[in-house]
Protein backbone atom coordinates (compact mmCIF):
# COMPACT_ATOMS: atom_id res chain seq x y z
CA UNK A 1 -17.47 -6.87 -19.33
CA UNK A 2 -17.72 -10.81 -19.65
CA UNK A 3 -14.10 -12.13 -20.39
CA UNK A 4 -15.06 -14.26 -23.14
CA UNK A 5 -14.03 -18.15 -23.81
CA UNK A 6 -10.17 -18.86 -24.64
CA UNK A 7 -9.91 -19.95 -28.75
CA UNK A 8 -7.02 -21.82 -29.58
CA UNK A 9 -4.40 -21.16 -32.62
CA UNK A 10 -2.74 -24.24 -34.08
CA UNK A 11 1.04 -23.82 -34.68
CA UNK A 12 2.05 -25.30 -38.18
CA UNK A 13 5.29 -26.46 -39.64
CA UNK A 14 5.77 -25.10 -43.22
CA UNK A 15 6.85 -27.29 -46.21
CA UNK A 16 7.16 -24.37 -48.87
CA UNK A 17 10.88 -25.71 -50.63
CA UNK A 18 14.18 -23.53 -50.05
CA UNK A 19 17.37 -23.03 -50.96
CA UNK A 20 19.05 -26.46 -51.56
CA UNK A 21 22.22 -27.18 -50.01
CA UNK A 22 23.80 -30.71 -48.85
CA UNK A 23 25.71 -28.90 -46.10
CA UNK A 24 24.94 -28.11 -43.22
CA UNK A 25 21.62 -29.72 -42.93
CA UNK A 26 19.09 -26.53 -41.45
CA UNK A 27 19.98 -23.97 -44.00
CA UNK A 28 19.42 -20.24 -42.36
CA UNK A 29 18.16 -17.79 -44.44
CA UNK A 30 19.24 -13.21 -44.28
CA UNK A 31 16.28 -12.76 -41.49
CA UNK A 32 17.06 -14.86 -38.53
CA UNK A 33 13.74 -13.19 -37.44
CA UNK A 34 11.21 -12.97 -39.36
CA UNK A 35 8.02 -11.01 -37.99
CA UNK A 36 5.43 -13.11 -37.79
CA UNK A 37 4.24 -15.23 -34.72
CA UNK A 38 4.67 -18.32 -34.00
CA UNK A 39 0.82 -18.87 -32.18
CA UNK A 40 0.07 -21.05 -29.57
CA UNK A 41 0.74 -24.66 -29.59
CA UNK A 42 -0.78 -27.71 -28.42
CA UNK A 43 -4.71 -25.37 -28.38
CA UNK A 44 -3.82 -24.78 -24.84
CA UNK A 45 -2.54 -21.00 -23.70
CA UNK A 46 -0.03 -22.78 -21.35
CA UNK A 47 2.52 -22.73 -24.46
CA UNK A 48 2.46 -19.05 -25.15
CA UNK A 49 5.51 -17.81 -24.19
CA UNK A 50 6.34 -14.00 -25.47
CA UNK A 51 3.30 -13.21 -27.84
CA UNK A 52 3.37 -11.27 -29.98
CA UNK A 53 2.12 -7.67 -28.95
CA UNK A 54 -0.73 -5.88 -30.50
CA UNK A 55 -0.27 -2.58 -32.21
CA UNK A 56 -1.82 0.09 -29.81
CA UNK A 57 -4.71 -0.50 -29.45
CA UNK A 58 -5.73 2.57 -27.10
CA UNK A 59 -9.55 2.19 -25.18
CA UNK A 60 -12.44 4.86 -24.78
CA UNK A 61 -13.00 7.55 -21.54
CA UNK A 62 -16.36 7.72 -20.99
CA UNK A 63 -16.39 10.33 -18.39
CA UNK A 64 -17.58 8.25 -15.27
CA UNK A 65 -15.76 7.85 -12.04
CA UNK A 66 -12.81 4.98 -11.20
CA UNK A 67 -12.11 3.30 -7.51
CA UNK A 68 -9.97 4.97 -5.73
CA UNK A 69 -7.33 4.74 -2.91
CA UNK A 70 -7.39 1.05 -1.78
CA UNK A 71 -10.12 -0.67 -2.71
CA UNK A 72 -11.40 -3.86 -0.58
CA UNK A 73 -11.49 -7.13 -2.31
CA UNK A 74 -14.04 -9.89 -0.46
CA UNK A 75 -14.62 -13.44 -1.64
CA UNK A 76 -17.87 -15.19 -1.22
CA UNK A 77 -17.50 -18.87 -1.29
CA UNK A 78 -20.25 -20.52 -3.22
CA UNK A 79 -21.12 -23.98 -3.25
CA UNK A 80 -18.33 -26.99 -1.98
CA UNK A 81 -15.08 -25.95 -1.30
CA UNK A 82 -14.26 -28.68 1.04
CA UNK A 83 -10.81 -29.72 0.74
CA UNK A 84 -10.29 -27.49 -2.48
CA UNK A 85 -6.86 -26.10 -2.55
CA UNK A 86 -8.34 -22.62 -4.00
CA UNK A 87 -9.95 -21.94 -0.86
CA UNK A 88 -5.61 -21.30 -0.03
CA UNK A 89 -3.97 -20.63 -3.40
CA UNK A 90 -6.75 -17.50 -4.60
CA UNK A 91 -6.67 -15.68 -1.04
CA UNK A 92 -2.84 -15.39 -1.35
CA UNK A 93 -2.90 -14.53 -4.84
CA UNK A 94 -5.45 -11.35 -3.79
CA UNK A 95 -3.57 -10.51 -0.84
CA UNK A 96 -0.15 -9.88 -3.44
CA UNK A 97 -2.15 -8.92 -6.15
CA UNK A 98 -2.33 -4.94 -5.31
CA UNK A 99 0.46 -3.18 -5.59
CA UNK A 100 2.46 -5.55 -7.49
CA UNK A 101 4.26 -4.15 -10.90
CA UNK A 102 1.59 -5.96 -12.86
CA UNK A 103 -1.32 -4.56 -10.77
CA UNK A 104 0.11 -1.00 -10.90
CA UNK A 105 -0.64 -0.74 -14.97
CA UNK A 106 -4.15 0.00 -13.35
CA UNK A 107 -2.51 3.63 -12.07
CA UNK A 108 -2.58 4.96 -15.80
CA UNK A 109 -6.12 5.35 -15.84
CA UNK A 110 -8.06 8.40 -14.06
CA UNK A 111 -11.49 10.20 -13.26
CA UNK A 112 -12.92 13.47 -15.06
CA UNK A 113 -10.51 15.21 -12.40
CA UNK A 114 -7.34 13.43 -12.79
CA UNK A 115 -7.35 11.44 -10.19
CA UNK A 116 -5.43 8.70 -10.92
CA UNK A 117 -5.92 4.71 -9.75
CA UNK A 118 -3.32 3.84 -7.15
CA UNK A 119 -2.56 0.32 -8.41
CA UNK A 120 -3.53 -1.14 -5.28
CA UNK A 121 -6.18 -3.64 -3.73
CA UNK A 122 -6.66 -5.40 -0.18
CA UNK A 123 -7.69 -8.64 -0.05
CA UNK A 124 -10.67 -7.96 2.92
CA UNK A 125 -11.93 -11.15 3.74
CA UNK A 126 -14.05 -13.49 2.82
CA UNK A 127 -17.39 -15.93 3.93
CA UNK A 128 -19.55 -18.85 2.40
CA UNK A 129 -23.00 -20.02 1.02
CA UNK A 130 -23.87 -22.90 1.17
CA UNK A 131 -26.19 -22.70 -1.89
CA UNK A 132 -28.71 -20.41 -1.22
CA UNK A 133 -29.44 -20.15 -5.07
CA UNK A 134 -29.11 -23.82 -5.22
CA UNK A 135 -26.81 -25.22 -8.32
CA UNK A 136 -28.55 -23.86 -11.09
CA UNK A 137 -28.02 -19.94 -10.12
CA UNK A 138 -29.17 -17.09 -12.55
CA UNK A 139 -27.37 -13.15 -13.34
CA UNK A 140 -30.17 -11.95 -10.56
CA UNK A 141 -29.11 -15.00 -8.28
CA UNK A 142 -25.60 -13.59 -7.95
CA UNK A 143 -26.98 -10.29 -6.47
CA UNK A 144 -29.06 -12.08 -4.28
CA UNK A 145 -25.81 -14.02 -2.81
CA UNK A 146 -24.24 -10.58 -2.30
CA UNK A 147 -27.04 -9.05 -0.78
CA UNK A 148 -27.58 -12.34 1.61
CA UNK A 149 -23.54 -11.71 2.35
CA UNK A 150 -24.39 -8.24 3.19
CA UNK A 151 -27.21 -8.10 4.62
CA UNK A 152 -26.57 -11.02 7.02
CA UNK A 153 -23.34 -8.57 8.46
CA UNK A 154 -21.15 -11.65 7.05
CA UNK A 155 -19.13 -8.85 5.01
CA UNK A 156 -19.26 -5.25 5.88
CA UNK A 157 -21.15 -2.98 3.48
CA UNK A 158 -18.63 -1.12 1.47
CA UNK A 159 -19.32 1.15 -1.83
CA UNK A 160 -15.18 1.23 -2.24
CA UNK A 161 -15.11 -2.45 -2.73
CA UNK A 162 -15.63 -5.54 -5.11
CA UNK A 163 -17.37 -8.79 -3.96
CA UNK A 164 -16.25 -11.92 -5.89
CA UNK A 165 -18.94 -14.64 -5.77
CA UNK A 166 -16.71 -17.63 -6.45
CA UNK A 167 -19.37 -20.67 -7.27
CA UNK A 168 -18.21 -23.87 -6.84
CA UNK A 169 -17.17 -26.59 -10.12
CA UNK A 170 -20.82 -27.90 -9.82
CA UNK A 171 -22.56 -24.57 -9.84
CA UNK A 172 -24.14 -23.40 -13.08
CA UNK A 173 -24.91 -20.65 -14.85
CA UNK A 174 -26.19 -19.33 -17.93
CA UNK A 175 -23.79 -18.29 -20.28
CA UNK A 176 -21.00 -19.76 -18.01
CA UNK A 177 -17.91 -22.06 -20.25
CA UNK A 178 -20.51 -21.19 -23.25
CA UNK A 179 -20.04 -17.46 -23.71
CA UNK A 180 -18.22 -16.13 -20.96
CA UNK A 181 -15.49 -17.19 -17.61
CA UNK A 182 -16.53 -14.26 -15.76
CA UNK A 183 -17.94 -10.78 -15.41
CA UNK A 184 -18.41 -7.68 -13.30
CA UNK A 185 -20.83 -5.49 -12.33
CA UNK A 186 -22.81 -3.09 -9.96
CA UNK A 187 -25.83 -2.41 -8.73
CA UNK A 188 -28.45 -0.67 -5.93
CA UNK A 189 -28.08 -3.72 -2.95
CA UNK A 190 -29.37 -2.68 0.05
CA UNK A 191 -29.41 0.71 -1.34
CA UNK A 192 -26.28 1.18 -1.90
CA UNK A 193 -24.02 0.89 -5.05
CA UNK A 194 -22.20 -2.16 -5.21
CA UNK A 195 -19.67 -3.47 -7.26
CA UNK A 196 -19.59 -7.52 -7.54
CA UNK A 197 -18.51 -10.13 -9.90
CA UNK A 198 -18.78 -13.91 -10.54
CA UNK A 199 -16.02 -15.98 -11.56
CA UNK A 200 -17.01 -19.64 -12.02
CA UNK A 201 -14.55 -22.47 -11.10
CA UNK A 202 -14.29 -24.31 -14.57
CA UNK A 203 -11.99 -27.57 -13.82
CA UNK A 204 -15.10 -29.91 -14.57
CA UNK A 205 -17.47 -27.87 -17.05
CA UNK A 206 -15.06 -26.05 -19.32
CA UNK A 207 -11.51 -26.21 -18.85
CA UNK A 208 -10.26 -26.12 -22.10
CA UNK A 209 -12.45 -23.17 -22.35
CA UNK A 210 -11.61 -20.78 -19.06
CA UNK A 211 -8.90 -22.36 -17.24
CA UNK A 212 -6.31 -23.85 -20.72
CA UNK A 213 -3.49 -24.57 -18.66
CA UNK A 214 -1.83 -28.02 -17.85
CA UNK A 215 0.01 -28.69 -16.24
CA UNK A 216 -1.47 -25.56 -13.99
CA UNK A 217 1.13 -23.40 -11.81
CA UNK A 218 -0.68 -24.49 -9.00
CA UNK A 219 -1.48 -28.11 -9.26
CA UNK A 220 -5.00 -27.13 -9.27
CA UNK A 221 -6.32 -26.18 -13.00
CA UNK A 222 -9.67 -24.31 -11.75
CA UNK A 223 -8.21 -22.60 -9.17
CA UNK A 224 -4.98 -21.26 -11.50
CA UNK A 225 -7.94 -20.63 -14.18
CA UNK A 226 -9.91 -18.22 -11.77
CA UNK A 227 -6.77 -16.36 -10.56
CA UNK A 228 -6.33 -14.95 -14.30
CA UNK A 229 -10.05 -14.62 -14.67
CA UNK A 230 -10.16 -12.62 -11.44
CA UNK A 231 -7.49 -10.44 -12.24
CA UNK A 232 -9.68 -9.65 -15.47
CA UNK A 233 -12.63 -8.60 -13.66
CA UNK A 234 -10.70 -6.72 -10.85
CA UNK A 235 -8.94 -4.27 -13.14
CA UNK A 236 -11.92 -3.74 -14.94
CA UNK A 237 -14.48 -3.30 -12.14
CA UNK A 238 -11.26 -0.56 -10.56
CA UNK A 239 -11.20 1.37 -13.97
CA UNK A 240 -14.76 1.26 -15.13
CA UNK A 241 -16.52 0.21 -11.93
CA UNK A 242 -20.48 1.52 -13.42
CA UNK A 243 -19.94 0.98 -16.64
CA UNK A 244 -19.27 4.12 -17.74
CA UNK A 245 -15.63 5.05 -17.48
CA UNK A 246 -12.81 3.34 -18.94
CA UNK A 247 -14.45 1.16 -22.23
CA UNK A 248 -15.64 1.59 -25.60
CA UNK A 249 -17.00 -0.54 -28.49
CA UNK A 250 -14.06 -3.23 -28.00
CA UNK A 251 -14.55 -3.37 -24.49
CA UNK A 252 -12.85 -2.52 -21.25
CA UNK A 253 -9.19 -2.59 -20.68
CA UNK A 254 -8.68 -6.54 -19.39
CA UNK A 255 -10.65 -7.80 -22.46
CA UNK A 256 -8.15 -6.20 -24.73
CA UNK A 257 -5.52 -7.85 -23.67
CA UNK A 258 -7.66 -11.39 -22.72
CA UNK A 259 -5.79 -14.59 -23.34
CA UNK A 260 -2.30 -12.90 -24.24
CA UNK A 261 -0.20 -13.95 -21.33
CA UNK A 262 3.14 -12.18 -22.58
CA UNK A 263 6.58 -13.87 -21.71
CA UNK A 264 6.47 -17.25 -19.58
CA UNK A 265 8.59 -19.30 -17.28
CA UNK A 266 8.59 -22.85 -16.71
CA UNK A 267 8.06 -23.64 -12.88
CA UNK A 268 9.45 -26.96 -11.12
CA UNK A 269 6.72 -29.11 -12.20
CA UNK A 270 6.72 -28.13 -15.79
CA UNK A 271 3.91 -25.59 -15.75
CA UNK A 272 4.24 -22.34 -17.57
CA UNK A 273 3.71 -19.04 -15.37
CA UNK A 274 4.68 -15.57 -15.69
CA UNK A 275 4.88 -13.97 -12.41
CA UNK A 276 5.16 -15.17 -8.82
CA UNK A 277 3.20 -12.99 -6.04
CA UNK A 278 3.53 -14.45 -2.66
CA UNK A 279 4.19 -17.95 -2.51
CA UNK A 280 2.64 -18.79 -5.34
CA UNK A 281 3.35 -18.69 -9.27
CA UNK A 282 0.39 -17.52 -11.74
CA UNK A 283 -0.33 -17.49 -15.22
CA UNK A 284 -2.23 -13.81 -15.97
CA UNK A 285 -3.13 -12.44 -18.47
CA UNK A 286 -1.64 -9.18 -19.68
CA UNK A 287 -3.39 -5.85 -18.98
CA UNK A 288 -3.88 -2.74 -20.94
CA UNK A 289 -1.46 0.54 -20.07
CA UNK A 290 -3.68 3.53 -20.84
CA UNK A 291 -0.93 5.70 -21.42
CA UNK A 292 0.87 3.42 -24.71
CA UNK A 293 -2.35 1.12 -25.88
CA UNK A 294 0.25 -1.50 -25.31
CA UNK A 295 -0.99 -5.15 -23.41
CA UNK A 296 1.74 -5.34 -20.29
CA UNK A 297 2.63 -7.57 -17.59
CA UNK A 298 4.00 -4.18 -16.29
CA UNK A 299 5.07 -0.74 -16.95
CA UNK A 300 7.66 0.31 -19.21
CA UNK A 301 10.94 0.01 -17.02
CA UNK A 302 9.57 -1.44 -14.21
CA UNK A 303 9.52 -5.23 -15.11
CA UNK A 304 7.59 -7.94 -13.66
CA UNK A 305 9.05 -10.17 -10.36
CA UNK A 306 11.95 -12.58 -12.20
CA UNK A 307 10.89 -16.18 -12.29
CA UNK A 308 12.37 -18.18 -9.23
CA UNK A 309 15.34 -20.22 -9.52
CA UNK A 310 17.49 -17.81 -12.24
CA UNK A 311 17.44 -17.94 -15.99
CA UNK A 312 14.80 -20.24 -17.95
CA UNK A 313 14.61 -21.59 -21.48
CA UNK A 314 11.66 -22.88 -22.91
CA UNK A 315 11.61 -23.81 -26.37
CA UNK A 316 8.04 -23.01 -27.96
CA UNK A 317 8.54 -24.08 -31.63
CA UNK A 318 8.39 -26.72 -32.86
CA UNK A 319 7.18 -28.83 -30.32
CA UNK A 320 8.65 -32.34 -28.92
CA UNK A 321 7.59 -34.69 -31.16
CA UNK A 322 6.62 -32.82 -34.58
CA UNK A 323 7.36 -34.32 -38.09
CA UNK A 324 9.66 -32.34 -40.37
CA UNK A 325 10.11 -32.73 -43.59
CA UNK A 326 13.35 -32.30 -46.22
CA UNK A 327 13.32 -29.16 -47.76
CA UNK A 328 10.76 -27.46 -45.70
CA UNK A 329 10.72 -24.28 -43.72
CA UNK A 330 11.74 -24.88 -39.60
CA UNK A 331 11.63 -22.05 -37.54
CA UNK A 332 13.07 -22.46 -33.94
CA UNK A 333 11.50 -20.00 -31.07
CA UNK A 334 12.38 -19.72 -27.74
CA UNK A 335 11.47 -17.64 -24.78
CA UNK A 336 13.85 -17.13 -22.48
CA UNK A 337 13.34 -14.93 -18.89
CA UNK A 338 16.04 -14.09 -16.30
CA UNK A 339 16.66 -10.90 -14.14
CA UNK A 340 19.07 -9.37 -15.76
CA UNK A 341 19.41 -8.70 -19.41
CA UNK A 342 19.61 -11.99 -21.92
CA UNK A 343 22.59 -11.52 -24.48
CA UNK A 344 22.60 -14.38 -26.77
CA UNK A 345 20.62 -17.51 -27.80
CA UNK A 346 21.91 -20.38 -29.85
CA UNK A 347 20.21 -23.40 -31.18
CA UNK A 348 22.23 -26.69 -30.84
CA UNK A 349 20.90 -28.99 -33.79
CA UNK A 350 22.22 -32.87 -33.40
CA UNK A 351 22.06 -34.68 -36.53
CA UNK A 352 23.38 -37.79 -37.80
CA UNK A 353 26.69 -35.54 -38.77
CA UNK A 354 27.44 -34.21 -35.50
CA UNK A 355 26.20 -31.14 -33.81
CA UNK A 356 26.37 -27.73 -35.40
CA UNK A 357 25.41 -24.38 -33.31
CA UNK A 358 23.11 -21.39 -34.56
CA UNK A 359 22.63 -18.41 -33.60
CA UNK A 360 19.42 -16.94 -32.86
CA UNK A 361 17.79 -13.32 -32.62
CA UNK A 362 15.54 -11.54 -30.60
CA UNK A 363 12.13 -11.22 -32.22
CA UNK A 364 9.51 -8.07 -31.82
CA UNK A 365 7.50 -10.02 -29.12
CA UNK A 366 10.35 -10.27 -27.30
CA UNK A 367 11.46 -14.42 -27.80
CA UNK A 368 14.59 -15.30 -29.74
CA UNK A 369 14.44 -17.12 -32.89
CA UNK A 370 15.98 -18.73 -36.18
CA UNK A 371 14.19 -19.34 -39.81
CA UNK A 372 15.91 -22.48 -41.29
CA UNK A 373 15.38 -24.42 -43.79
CA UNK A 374 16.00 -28.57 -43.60
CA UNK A 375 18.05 -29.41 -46.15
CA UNK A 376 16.83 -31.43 -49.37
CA UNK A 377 18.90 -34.18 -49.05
CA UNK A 378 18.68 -34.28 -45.23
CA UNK A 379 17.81 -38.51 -44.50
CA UNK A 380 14.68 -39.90 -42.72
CA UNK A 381 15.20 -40.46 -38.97
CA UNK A 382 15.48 -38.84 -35.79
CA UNK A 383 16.94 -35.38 -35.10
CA UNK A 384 17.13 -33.57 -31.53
CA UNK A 385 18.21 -29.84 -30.67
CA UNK A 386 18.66 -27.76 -27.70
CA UNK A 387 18.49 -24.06 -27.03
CA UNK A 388 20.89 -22.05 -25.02
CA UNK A 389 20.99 -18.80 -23.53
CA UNK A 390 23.49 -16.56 -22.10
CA UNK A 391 23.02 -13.24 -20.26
CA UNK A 392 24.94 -10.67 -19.17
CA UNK A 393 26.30 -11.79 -16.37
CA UNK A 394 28.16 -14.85 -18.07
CA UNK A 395 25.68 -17.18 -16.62
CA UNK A 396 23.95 -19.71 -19.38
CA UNK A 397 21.32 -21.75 -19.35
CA UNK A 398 20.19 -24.27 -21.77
CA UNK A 399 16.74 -26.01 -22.68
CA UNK A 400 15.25 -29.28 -22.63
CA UNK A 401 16.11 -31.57 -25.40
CA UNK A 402 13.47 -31.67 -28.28
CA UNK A 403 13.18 -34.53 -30.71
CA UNK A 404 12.28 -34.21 -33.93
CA UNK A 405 11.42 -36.77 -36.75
CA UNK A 406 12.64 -36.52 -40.30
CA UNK A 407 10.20 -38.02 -43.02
């Protein structure tokens, strides 16, 4: 299927009026956790940090057959890579990709026989065109780059493989950044059935659209963009590889879970990711597990690779800056990710008065989180809080310092 175009969700503060009380200034109500979420702020997914997950949602068998054993991945270079840093960062990301506990949610799907997936890829190889379509390239124009790839013996011919035509940030095509960042399919090339896909880099044409993220894991938003995007169209083209296996009227499994990027770390240069593989960290999106419905970043009890560096706090609401207002509703969120279990979280709210610690709970997505109210009589000016987290070990860790402004 095409992964479709990334929609933002705005993330408001509430000013419905609460309890009044003159002290202490954020008044916390019984449920320190209420259920719903608290979206994605800034329009950009590179805040979502533990979404909220969807009630099952389950997907459709339609009888036809998966790719097994270890499929071969194979990039085809489109257009001008020259001196792109993709042409480094989306090799290594392929060449982790299989195998990985995110990558093995692909093993709970099967064939008519009950065969399972393995959960693994190998990143092949890859070659280049140097616009053989020219910019402007069509649906039939991507076959025809395979097929040149092919044909010319510049990639083996192989019916147990995907071939990713990667097209440059100048390359267009129809439907590209206005409908779609991607899609997979298959077809008779050369007389054989192949599977292929096109994932478009987006950093110029759409990036608010396909690749939302900045700062981007990488340092390189179109490149960090297609990783996710090619993840997509990987699982999908493994579990429903002719269109007529794994999918039903909602689509196949990696649209399901499109755009819901679970729980998120913040890397060295601020960026938000949610897995490393390699050398590399990645923001991907979640993928369906067959056997629950559920969108996961990995199976049930086998959690994805811990964020370098040890435990991470990221506040995710409200964000720096936002105006609050006396008497209105505040709710604090914060995702926190470390390797071993996280015990407590506790908001740290500085106020003209002194500094007064909350605690916070652990929400059904998985962040931790406190419903306050701001006092009535709470005075204009400038407030700040923190959020810190403690896991089992004993070891804490404690957020950056948010400011907030009282009107």
């Amino acid at each position: 299927m095409r992964l479709p175009l990334f929609v933002s969700v705005a993330v408001l503060l509430s000013g419905c009026a609460g309890q009044i009380d003159d002290s202490p200034e954020l008044i916390v109500g019984e449920s320190l956790a209420p259920a719903h979420a608290s979206g994605r702020g800034g329009g950009t997914a590179l805040t979502v940090a533990g979404d909220i997950r969807p009630d099952a949602v389950g997907i459709g068998y339609g009888g036809g057959p998966v790719m097994l054993g270890m499929p071969d991945v194979y990039y085809i270079w489109y257009g001008n890579w020259s001196g792109n840093s993709a042409t480094t960062i989306l090799p290594d990301f392929m060449s982790n990709l299989g195998g990985s506990p995110y990558f093995n949610i692909n093993s709970t799907y099967y064939d008519s026989q009950g065969r399972h997936v393995t959960g693994q890829a190998h990143y092949a190889g890859s070659t280049t065109d140097n616009y053989s379509q020219g910019v402007a390239i069509t649906d039939a124009g991507v076959e025809a780059i395979v097929s040149r790839a092919l044909s010319s013996g510049a990639l083996p011919k192989n019916t147990n493989a995907v071939y990713f035509v990667l097209t440059s940030s100048d390359v267009t095509l129809s439907g590209f950044c206005g409908g779609y960042c991607g899609w997979h399919t298959n077809g008779n090339v050369l007389g054989l059935d192949i599977k292929y896909s096109f994932v478009g880099n987006a950093a110029t044409q759409c990036p608010r659209s396909c690749a939302p993220y900045s700062p981007s894991p990488n340092g390189n938003q179109g490149a960090d963009g297609m990783a996710s995007v090619l993840a997509h169209e990987l699982e999908e083209s493994i579990t429903d590889p002719d269109l007529n296996a794994w999918e039903d009227s909602a689509g196949e499994n990696a649209d399901k879970c499109a755009w819901k990027f679970g729980t998120t770390y913040t890397t060295a240069s601020g960026a938000s990711a949610n897995m490393r593989l390699g050398s590399h960290d990645y923001l991907i999106q979640e993928n369906l597990d067959a056997s629950d419905g559920k969108c996961e970043l990995a199976l049930p009890g086998t959690p994805p690779p811990p964020p370098p560096g040890g435990m991470k706090v990221t506040v995710t609401n409200p964000a720096n800056g936002s105006i609050i207002h006396a008497g209105g509703a505040l709710d604090f969120v914060a995702a926190v990710t470390d390797s071993v279990t996280v015990s407590s979280a506790t908001v740290n709210w500085v106020a003209p008065t002194g500094t007064t610690t909350f605690t916070m709970a652990k929400n059904s997505a998985g962040s931790w989180e406190l419903a306050t109210t701001l006092s009535t009589t709470a005075r204009a000016g400038t407030r700040s809080f923190t959020v810190t987290a403690k896991d089992a070990s004993g070891n804490t860790a404690t957020s950056s310092k948010v400011t907030l402004t009282v009107q």
